[in-house]
PDB file of N, CA and C in Angstrom:
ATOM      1  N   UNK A   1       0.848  -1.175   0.000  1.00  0.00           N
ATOM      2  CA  UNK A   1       0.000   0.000   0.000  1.00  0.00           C
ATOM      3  C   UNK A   1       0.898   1.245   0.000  1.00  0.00           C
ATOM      4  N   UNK A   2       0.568   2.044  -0.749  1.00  0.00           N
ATOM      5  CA  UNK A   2       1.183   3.489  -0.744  1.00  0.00           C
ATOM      6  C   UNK A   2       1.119   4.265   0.073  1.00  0.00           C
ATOM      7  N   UNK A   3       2.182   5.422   0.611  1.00  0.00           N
ATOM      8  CA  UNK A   3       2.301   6.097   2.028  1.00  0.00           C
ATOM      9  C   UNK A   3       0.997   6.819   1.796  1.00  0.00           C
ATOM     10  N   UNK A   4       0.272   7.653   0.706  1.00  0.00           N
ATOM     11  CA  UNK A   4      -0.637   8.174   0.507  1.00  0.00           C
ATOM     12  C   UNK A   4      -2.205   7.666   1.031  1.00  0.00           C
ATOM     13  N   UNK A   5      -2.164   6.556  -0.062  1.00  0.00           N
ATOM     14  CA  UNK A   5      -3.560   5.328   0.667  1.00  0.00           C
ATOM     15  C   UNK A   5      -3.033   5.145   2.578  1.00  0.00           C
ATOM     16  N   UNK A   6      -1.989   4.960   2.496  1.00  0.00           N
ATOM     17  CA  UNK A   6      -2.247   4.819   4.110  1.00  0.00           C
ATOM     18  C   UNK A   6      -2.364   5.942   5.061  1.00  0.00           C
ATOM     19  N   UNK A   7      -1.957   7.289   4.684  1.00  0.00           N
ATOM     20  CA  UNK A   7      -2.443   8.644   5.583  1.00  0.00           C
ATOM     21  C   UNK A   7      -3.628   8.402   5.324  1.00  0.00           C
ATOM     22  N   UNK A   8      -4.701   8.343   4.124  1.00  0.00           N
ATOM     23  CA  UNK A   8      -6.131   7.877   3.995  1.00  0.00           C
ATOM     24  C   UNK A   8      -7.054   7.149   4.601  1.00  0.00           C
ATOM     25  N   UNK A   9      -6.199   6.219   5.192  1.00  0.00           N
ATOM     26  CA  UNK A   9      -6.552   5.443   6.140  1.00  0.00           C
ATOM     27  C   UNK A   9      -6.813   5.483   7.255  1.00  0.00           C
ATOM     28  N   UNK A  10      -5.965   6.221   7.527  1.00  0.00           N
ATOM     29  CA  UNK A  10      -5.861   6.978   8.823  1.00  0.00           C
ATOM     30  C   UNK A  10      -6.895   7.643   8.753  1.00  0.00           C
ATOM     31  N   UNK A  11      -6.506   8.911   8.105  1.00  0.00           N
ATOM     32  CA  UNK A  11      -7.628  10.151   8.503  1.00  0.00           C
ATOM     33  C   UNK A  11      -8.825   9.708   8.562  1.00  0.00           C
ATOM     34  N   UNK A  12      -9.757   8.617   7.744  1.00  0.00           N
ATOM     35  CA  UNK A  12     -10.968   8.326   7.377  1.00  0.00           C
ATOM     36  C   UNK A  12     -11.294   7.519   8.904  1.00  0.00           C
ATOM     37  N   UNK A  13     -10.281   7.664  10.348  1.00  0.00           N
ATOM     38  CA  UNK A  13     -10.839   6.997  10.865  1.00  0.00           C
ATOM     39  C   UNK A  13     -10.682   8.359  11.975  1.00  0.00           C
ATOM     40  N   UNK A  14     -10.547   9.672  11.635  1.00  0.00           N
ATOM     41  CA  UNK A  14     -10.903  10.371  12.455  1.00  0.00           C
ATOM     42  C   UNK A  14     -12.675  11.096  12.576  1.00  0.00           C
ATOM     43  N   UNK A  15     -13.413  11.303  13.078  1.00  0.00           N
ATOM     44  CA  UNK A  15     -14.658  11.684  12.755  1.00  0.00           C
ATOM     45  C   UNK A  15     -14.631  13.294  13.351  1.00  0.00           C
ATOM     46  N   UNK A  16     -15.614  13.935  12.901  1.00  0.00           N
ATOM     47  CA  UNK A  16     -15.840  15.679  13.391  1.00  0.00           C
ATOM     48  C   UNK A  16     -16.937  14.632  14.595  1.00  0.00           C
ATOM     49  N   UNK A  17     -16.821  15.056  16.036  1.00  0.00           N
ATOM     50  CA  UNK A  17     -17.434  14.701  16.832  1.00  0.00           C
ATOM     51  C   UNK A  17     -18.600  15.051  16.863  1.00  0.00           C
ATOM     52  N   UNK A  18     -19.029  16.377  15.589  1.00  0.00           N
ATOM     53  CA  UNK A  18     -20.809  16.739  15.645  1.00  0.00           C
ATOM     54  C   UNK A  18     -21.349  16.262  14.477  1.00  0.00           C
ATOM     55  N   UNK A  19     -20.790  15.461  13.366  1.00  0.00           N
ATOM     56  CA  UNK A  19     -20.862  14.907  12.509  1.00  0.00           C
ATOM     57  C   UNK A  19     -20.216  13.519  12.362  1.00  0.00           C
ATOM     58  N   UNK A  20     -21.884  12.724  12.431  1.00  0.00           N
ATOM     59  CA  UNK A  20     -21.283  11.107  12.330  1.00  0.00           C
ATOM     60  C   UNK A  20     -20.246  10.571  11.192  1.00  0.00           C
ATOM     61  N   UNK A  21     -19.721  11.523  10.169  1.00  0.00           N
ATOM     62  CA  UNK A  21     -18.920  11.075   9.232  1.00  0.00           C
ATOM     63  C   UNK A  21     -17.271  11.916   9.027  1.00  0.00           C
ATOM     64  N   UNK A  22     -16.349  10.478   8.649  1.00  0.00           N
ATOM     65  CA  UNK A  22     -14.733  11.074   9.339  1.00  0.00           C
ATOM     66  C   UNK A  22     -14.124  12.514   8.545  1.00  0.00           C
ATOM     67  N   UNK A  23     -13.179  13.070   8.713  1.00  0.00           N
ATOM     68  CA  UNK A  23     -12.809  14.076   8.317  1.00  0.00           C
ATOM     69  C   UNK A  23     -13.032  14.258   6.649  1.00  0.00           C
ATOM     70  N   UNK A  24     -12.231  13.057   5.910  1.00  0.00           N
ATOM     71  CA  UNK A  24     -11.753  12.951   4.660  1.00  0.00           C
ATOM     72  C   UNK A  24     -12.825  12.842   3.499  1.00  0.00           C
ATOM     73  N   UNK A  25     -13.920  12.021   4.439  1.00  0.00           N
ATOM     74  CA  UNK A  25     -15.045  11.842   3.982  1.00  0.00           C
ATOM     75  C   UNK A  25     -16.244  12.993   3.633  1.00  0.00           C
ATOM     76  N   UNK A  26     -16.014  13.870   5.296  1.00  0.00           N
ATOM     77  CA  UNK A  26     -16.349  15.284   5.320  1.00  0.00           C
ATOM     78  C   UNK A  26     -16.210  16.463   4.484  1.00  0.00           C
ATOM     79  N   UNK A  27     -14.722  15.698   3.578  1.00  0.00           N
ATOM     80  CA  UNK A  27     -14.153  17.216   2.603  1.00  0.00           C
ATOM     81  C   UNK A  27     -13.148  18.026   3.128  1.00  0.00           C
ATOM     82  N   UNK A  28     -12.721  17.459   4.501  1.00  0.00           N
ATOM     83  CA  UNK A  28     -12.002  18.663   5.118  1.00  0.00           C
ATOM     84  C   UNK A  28     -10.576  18.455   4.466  1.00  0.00           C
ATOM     85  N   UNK A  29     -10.200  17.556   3.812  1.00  0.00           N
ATOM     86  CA  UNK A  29      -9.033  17.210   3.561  1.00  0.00           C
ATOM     87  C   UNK A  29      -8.876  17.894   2.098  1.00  0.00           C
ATOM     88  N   UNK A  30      -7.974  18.853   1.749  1.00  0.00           N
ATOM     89  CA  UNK A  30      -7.712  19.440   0.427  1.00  0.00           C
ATOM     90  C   UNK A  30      -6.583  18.774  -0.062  1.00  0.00           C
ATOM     91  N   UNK A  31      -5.334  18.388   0.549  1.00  0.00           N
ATOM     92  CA  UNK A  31      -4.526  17.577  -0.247  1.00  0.00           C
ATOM     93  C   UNK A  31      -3.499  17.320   0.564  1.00  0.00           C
ATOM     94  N   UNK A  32      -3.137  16.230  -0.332  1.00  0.00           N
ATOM     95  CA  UNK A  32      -2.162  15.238   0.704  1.00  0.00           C
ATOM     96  C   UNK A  32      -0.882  15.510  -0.576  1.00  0.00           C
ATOM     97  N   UNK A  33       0.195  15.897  -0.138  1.00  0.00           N
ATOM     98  CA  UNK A  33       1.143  15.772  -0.388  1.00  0.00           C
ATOM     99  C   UNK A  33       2.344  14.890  -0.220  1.00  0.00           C
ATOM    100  N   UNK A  34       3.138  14.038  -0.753  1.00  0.00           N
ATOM    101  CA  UNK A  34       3.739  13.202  -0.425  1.00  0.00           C
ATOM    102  C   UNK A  34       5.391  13.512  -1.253  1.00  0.00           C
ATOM    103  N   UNK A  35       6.609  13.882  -0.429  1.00  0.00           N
ATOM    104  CA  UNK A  35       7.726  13.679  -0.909  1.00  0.00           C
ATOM    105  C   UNK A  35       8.934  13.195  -0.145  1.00  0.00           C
ATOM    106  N   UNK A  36       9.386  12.800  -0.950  1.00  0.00           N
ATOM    107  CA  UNK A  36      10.852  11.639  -0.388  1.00  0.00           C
ATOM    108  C   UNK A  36      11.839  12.745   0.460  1.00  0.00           C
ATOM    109  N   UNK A  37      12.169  12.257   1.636  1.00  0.00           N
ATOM    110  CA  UNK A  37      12.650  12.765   2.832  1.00  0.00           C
ATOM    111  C   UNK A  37      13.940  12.544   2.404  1.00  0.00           C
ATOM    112  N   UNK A  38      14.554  13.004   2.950  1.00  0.00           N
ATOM    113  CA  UNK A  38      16.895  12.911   2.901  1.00  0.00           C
ATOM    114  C   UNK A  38      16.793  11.532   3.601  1.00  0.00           C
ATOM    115  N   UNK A  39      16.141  11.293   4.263  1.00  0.00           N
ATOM    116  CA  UNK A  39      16.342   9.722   5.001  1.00  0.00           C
ATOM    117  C   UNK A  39      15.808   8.731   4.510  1.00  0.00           C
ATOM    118  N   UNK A  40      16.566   7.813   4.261  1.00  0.00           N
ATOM    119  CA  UNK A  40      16.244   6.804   3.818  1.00  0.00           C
ATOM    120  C   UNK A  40      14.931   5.872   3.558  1.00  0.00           C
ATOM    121  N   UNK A  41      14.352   5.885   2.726  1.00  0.00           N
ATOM    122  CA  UNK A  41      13.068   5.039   2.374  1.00  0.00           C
ATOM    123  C   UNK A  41      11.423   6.021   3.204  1.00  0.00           C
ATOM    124  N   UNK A  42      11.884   7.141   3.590  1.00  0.00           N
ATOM    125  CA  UNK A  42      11.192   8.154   4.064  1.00  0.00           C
ATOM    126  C   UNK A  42      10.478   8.904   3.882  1.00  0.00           C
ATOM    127  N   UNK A  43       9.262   9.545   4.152  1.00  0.00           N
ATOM    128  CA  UNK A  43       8.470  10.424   3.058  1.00  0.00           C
ATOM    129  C   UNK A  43       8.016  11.318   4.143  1.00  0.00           C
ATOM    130  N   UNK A  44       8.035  12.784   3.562  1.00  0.00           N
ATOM    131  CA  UNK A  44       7.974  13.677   4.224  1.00  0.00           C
ATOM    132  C   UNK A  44       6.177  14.319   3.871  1.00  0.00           C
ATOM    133  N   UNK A  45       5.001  14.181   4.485  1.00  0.00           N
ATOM    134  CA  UNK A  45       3.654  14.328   4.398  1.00  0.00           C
ATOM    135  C   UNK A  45       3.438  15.533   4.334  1.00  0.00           C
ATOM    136  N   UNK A  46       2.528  16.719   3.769  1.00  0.00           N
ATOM    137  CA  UNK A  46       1.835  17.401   4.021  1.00  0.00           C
ATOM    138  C   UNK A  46       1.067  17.638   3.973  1.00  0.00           C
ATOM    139  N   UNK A  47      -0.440  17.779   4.886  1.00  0.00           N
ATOM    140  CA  UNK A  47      -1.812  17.535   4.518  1.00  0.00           C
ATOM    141  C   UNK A  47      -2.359  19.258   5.119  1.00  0.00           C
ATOM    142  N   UNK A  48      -3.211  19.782   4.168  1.00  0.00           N
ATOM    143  CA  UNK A  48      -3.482  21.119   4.027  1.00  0.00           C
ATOM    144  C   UNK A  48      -5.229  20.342   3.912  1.00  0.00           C
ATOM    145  N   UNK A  49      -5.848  21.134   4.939  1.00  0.00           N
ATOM    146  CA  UNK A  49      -7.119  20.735   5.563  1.00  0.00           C
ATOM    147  C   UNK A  49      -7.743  22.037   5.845  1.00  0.00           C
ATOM    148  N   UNK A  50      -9.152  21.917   6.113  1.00  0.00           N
ATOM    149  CA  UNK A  50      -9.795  23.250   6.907  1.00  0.00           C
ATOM    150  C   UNK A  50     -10.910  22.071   7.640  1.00  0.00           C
ATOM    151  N   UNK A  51     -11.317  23.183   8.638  1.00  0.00           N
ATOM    152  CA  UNK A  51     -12.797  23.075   9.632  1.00  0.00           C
ATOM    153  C   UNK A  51     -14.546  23.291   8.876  1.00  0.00           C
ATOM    154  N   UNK A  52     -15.076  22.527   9.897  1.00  0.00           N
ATOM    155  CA  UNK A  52     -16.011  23.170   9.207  1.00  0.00           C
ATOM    156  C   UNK A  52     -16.722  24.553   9.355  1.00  0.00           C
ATOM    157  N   UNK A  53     -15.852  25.291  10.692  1.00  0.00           N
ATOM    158  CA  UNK A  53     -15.721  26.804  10.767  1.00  0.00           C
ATOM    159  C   UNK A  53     -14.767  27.118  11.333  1.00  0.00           C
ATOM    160  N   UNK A  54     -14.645  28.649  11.260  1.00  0.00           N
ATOM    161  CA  UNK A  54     -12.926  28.960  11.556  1.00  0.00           C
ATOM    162  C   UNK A  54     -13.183  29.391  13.043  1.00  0.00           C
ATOM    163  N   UNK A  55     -14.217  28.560  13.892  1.00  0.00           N
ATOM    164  CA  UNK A  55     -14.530  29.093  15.191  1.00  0.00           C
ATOM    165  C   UNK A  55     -15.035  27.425  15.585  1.00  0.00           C
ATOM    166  N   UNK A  56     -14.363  26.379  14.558  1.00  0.00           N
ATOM    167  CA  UNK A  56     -14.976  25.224  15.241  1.00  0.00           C
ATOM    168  C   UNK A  56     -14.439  25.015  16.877  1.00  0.00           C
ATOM    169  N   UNK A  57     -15.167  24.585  17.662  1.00  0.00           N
ATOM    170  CA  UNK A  57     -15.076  24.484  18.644  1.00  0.00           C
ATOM    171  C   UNK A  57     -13.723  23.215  19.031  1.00  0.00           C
ATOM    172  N   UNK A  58     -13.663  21.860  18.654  1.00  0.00           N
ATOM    173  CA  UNK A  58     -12.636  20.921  18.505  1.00  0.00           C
ATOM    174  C   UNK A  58     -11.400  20.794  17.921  1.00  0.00           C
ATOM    175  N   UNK A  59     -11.370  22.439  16.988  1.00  0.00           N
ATOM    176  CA  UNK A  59     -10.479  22.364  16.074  1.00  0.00           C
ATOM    177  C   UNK A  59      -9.158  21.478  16.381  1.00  0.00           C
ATOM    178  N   UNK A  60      -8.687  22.070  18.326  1.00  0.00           N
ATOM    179  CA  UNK A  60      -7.188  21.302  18.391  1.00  0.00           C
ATOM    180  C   UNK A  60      -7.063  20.357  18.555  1.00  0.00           C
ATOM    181  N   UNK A  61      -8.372  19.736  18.668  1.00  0.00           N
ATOM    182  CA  UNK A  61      -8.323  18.183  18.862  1.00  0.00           C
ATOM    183  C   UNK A  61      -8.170  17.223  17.698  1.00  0.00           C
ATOM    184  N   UNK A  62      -9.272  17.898  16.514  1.00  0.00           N
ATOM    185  CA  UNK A  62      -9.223  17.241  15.341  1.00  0.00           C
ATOM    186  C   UNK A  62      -7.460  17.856  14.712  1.00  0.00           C
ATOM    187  N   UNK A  63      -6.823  18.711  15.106  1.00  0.00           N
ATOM    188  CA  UNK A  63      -5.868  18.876  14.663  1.00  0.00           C
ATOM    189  C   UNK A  63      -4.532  17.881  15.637  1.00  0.00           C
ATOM    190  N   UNK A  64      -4.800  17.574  16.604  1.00  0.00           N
ATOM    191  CA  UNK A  64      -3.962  16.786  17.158  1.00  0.00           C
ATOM    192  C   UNK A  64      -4.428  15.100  16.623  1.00  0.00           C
ATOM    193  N   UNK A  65      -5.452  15.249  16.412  1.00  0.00           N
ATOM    194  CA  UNK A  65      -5.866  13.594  15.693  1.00  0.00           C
ATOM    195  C   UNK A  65      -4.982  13.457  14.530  1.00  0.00           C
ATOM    196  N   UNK A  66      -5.035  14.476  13.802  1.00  0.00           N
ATOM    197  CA  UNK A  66      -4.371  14.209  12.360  1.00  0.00           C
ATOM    198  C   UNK A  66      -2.897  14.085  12.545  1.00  0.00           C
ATOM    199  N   UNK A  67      -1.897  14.843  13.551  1.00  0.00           N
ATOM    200  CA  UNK A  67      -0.816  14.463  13.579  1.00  0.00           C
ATOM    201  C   UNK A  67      -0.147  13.398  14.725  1.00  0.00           C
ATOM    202  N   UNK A  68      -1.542  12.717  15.107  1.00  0.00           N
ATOM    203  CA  UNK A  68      -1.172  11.307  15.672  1.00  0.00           C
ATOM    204  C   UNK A  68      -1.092   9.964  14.190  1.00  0.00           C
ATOM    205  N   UNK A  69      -1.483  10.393  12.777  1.00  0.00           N
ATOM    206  CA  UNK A  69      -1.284   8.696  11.822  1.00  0.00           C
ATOM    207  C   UNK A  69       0.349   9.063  11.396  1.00  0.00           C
ATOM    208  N   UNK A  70       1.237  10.221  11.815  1.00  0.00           N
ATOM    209  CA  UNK A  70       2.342   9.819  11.966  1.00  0.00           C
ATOM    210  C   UNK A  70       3.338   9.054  12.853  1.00  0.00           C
ATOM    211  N   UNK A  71       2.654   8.945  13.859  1.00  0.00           N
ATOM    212  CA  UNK A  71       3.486   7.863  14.815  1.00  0.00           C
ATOM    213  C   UNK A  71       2.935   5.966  14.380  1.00  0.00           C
ATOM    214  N   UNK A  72       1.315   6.417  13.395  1.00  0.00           N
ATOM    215  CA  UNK A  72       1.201   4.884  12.947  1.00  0.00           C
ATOM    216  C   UNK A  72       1.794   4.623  11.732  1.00  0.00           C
ATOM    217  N   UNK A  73       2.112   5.194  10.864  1.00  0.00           N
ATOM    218  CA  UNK A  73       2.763   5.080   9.655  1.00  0.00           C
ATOM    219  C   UNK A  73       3.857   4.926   9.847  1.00  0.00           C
ATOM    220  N   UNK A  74       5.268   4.166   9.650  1.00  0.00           N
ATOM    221  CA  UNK A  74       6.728   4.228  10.019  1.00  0.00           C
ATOM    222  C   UNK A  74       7.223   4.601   8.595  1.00  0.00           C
ATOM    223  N   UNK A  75       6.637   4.701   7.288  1.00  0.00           N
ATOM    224  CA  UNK A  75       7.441   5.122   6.459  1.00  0.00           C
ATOM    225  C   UNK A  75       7.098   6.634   6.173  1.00  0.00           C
ATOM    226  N   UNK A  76       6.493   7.594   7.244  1.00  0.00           N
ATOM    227  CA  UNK A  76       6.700   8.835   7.415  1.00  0.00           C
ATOM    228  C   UNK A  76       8.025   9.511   8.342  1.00  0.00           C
ATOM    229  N   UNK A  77       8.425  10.692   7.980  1.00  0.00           N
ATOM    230  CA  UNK A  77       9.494  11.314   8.826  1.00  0.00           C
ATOM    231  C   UNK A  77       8.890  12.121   9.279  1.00  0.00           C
ATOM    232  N   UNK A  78       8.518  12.918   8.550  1.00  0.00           N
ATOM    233  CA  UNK A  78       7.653  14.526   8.736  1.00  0.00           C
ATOM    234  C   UNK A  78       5.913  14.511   8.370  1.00  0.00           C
ATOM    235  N   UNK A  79       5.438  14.854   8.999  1.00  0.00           N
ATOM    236  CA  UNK A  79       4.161  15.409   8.901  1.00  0.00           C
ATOM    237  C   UNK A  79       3.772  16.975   9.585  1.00  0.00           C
ATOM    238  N   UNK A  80       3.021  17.798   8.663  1.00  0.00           N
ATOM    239  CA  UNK A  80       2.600  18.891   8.631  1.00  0.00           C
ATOM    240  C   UNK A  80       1.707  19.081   8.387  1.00  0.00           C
ATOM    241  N   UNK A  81       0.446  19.457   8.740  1.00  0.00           N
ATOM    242  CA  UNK A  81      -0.472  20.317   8.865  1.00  0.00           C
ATOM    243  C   UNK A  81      -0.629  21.714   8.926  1.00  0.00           C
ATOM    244  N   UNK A  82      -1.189  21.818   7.717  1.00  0.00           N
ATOM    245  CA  UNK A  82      -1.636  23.059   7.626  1.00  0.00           C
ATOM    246  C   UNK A  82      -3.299  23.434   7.339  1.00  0.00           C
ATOM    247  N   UNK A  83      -4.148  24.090   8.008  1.00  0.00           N
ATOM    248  CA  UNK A  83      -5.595  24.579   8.392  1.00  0.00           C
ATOM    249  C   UNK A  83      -5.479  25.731   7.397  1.00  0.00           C
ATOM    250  N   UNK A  84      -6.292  25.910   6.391  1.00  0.00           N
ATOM    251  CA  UNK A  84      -6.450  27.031   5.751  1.00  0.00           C
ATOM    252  C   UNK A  84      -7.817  27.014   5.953  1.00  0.00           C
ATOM    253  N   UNK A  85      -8.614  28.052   4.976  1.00  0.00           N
ATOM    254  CA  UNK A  85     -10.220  28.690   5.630  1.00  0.00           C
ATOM    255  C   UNK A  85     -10.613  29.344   3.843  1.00  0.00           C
ATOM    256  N   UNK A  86      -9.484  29.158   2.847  1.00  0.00           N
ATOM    257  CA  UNK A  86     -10.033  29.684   1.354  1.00  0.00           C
ATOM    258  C   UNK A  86      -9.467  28.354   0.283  1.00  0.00           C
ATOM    259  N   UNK A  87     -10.549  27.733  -0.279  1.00  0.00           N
ATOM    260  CA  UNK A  87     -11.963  28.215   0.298  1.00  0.00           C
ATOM    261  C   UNK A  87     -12.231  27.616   1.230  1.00  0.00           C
ATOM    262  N   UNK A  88     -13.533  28.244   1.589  1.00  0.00           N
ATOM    263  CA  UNK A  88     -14.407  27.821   2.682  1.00  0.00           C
ATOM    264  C   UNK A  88     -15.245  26.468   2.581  1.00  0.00           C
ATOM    265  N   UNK A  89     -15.013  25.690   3.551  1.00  0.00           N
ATOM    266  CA  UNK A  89     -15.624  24.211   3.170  1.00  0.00           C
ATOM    267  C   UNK A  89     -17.317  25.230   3.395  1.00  0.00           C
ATOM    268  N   UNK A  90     -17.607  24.170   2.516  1.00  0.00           N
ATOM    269  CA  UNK A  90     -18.928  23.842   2.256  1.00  0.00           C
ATOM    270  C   UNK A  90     -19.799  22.085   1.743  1.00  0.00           C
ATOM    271  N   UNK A  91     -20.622  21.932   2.304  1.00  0.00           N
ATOM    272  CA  UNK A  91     -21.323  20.716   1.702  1.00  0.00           C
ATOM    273  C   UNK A  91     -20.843  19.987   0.639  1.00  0.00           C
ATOM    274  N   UNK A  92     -21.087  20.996  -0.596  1.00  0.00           N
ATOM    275  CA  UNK A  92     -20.412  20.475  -1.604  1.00  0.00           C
ATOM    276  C   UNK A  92     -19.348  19.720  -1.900  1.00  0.00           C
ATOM    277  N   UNK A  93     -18.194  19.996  -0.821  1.00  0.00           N
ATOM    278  CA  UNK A  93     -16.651  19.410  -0.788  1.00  0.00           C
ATOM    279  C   UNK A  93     -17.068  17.946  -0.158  1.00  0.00           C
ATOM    280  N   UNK A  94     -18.261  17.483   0.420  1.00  0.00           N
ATOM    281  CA  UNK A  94     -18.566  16.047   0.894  1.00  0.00           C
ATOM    282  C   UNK A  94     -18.678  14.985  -0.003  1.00  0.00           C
ATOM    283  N   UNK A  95     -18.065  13.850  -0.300  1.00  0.00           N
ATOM    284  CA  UNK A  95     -18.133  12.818  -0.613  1.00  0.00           C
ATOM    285  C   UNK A  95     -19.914  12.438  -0.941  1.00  0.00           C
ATOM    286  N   UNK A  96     -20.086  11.615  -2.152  1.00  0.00           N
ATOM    287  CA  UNK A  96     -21.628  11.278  -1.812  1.00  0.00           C
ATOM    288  C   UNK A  96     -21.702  10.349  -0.857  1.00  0.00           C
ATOM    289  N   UNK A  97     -20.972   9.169  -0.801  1.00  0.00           N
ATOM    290  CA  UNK A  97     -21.107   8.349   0.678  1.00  0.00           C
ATOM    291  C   UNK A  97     -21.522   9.231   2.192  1.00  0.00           C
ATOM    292  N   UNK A  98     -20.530  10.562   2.261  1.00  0.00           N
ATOM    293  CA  UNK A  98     -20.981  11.533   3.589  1.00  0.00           C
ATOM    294  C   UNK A  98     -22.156  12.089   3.208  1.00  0.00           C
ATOM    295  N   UNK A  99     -22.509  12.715   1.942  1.00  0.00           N
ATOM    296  CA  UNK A  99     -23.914  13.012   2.043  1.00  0.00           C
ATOM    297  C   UNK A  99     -25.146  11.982   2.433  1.00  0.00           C
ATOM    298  N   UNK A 100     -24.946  10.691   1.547  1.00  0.00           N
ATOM    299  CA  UNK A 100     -25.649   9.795   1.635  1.00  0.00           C
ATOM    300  C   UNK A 100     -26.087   9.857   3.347  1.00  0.00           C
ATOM    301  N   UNK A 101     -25.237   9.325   3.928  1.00  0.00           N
ATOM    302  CA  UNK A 101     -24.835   8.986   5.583  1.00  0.00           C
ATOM    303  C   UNK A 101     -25.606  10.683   6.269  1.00  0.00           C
ATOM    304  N   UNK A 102     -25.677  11.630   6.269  1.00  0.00           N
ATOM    305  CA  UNK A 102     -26.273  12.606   6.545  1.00  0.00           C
ATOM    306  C   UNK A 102     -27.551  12.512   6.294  1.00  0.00           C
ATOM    307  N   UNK A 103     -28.216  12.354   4.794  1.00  0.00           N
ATOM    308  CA  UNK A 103     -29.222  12.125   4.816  1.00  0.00           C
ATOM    309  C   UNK A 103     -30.265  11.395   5.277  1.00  0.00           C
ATOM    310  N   UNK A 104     -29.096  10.397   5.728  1.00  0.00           N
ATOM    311  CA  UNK A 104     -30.429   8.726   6.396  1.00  0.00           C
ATOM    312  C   UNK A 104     -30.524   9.509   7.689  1.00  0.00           C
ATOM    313  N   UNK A 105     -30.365  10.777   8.540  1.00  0.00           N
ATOM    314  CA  UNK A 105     -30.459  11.211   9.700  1.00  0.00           C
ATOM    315  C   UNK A 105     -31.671  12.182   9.484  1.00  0.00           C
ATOM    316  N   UNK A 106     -31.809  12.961   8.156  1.00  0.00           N
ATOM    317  CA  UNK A 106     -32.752  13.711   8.205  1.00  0.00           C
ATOM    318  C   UNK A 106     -34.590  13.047   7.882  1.00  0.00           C
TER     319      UNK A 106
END
């Protein structure tokens, strides 16, 4: 499996605690970056994400979730996070599986 599919893996098992569905699934995830580290067989991550407001209440938590699948991944060195807010998530950025899963609630 690729270092990529496996940050994926990860993240899809973090959830927004006011929304039954996980981050990646949510849209919050804009891109995963993946490049080869100076160390050996190593890959240096960067995942550039937003909230679903720039006043979410969990933000540091869901932001400390995301830089805990670097201590499960061993062929990461570096991971970075970065929270941007343009654009602004919206619905639209949801997966149809997360819409789907929203809708069986309404």
């Amino acid at each position: 499996m690729e270092v990529k599919e496996k940050v994926i893996e990860q993240l899809k098992q973090i959830y927004d605690p006011e929304i039954p569905v996980d981050i990646y699934e949510l849209g919050l995830v804009y891109s995963i970056k993946i490049d080869k580290s100076m160390h050996d067989g190593l890959f240096d991550v960067n995942i550039e994400m937003t909230l679903t407001s720039p006043g979410c209440p969990v933000a540091e938590t869901l932001i400390g979730q995301v830089y805990n699948i670097a201590s499960v991944i061993e062929e990461i060195n570096e991971l970075q996070v970065q929270i941007v807010f343009d654009p602004p998530w919206n619905q639209s950025l949801m997966s149809q599986n997360a819409k789907d899963i929203l809708d069986s609630f309404t």
